[in-house]
Protein backbone atom coordinates (compact mmCIF):
# COMPACT_ATOMS: atom_id res chain seq x y z
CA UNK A 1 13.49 3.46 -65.51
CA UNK A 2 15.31 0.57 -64.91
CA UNK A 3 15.76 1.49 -60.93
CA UNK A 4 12.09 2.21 -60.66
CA UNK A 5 11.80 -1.70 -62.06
CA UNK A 6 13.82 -3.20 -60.06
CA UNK A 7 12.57 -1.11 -56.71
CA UNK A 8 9.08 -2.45 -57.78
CA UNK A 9 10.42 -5.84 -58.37
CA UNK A 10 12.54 -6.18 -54.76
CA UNK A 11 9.11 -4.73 -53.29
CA UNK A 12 6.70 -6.86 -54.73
CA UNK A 13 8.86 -9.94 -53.36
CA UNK A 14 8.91 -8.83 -50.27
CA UNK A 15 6.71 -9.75 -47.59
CA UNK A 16 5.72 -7.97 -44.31
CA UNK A 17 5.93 -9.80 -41.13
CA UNK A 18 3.19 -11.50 -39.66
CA UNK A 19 1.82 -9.50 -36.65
CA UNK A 20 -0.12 -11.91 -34.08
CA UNK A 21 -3.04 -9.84 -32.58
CA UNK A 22 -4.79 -12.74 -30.28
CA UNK A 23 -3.14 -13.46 -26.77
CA UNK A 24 -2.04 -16.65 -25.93
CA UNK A 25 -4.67 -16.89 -22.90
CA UNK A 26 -7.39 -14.98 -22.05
CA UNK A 27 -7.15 -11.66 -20.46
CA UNK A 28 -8.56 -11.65 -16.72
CA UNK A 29 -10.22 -8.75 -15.12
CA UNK A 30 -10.35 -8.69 -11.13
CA UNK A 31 -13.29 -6.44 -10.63
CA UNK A 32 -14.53 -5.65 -6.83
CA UNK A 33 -18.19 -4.07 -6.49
CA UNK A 34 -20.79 -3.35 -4.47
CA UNK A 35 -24.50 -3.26 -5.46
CA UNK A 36 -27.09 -1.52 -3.22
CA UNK A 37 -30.99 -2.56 -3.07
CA UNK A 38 -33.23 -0.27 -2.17
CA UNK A 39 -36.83 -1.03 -1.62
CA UNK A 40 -39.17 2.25 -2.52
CA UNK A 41 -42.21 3.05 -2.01
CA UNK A 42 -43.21 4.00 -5.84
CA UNK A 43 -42.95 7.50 -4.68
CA UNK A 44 -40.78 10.23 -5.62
CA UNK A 45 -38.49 11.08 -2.61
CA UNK A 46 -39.77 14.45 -1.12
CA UNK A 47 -37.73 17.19 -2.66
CA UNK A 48 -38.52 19.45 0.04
CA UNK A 49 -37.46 17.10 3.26
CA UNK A 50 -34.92 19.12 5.31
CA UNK A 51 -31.98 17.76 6.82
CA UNK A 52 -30.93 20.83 8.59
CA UNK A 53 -33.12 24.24 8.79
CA UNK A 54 -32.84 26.10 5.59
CA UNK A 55 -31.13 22.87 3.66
CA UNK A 56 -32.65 20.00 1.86
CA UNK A 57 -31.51 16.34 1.65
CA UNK A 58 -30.72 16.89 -2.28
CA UNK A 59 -29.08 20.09 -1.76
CA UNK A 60 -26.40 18.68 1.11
CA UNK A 61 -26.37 15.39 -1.54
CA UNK A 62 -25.26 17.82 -4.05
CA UNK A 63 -22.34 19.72 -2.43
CA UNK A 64 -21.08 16.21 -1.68
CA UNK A 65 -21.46 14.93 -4.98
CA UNK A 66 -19.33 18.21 -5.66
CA UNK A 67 -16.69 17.61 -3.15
CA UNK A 68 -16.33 13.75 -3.85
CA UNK A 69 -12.97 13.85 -6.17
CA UNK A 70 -11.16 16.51 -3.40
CA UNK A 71 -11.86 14.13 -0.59
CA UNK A 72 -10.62 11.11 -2.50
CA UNK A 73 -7.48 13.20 -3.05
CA UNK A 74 -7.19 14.20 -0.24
CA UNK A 75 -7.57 10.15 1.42
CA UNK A 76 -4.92 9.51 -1.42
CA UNK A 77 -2.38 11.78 0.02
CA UNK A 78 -2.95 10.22 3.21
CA UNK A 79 -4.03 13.34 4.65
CA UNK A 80 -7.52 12.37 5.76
CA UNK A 81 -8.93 9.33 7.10
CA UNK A 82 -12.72 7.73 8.02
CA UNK A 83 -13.08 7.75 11.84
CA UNK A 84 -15.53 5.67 14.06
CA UNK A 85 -18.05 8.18 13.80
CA UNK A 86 -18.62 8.54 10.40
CA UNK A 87 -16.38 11.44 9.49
CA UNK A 88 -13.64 12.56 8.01
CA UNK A 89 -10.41 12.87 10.77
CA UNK A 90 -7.07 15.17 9.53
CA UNK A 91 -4.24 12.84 10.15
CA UNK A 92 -1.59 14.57 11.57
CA UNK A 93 -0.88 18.32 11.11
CA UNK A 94 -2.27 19.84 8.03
CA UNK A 95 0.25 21.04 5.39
CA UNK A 96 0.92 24.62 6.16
CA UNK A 97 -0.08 27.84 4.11
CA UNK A 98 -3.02 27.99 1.78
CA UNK A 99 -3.32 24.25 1.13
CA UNK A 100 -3.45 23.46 4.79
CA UNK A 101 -6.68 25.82 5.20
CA UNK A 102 -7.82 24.44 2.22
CA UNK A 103 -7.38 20.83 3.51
CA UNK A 104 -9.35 21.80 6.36
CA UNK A 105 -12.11 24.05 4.99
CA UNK A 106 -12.73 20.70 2.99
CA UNK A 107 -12.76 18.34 6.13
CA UNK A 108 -15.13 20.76 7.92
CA UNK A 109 -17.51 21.22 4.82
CA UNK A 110 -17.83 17.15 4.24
CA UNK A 111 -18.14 16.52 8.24
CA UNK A 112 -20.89 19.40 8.59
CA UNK A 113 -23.00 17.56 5.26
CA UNK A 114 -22.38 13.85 7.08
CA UNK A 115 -23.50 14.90 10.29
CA UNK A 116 -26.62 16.98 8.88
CA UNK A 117 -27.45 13.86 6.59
CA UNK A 118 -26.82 11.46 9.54
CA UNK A 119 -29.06 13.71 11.79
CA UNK A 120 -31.93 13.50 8.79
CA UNK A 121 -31.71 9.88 8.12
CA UNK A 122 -32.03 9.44 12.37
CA UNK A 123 -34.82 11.86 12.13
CA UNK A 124 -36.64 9.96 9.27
CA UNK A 125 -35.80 6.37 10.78
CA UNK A 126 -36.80 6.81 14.45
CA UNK A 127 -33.07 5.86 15.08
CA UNK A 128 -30.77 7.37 17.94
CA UNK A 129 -27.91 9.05 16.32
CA UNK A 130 -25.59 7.20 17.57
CA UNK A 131 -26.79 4.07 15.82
CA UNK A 132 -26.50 5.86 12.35
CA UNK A 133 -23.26 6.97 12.85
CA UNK A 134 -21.71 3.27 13.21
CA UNK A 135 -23.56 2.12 10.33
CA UNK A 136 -22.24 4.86 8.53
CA UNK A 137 -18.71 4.83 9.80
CA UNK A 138 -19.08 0.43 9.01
CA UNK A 139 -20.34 1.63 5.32
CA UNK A 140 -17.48 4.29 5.22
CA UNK A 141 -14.21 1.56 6.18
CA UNK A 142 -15.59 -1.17 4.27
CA UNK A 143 -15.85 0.99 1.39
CA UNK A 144 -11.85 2.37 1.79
CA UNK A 145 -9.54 1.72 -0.50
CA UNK A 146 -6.34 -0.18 -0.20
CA UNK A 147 -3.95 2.32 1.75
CA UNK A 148 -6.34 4.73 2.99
CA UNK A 149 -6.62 5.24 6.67
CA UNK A 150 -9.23 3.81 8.68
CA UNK A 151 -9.78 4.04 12.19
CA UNK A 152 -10.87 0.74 13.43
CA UNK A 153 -11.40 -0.96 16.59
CA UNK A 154 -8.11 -2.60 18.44
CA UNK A 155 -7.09 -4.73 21.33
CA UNK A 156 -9.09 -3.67 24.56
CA UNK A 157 -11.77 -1.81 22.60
CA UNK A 158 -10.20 1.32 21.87
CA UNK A 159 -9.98 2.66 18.91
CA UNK A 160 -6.86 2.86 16.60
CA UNK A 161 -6.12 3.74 12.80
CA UNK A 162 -4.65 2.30 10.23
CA UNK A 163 -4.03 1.70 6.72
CA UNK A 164 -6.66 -0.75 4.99
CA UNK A 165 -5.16 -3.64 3.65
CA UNK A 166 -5.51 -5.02 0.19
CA UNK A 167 -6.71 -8.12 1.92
CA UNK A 168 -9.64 -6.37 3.88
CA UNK A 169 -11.10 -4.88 0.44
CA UNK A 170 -11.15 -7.67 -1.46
CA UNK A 171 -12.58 -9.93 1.77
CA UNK A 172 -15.30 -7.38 1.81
């Protein structure tokens, strides 16, 4: 009896610590982003307009949607870059074995949607091909990451690759 007393006694005088939950200055958040405006016409996009015979816009927009988290992981291995077409280029040699087919079964498959969408949106715009594709492959580097490989245009026109730079994404 008389330990529970004095247990109850030494815990009643003592105090917890005092925990400070605020920060001593605010927190900052660097966020980069990119916002799109489209003007439509107030109609709904055509669900059948083809892109390649046998294929609709949405459909190709699907697979891609699909594929979107393999090709970044495959740009963050450093295994893929954006060319000056618009595409997807292997850099180097593929890893070997299954992955290696895989790695390129995935290049062909995102290069073969690009070029059927690219071919649609010339189509659709009155555009010659050609023009698309730079747009795209402007859209595609400016929209790298840090790191990833992009294959830009270098002393005497020709075209080179390299790594973005922080610099270049946040200048964007």
């Amino acid at each position: 009896m008389r330990v529970a007393l004095a247990l109850a006694l030494l815990a009643l005088g003592c105090s917890l610590p005092t925990v400070k939950v605020e920060t001593p200055k605010p927190l900052e958040v660097d966020i980069n982003m990119r916002v799109d405006i489209y003007q439509h016409d107030g109609k709904d996009p055509d669900p059948g307009a083809t892109a390649v015979v046998g294929q609709s816009v949405a459909d190709i927009d699907a697979r891609r949607r699909a594929r979107m988290s393999e090709v970044q992981t495959l740009k963050n291995s450093r295994l893929v870059g954006e060319n000056h077409e618009g595409l997807l280029s292997l850099r180097g040699d593929p890893p070997p074995g299954d992955y290696g087919d895989y790695v390129r079964k995935t290049v062909d498959a995102e290069n073969a949607d690009r070029i059927a969408l690219m071919e649609a949106t010339a189509k659709k715009e009155q555009k010659p091909l050609a023009d698309v594709q730079k747009n795209i492959a402007d859209l595609w580097r400016e929209r790298s990451f840090p790191g990833e490989w992009i294959e830009v245009r270098g002393i005497g026109g020709a075209w080179t690759w390299l790594q973005k730079a922080a610099a270049e994404k946040s200048a964007s």
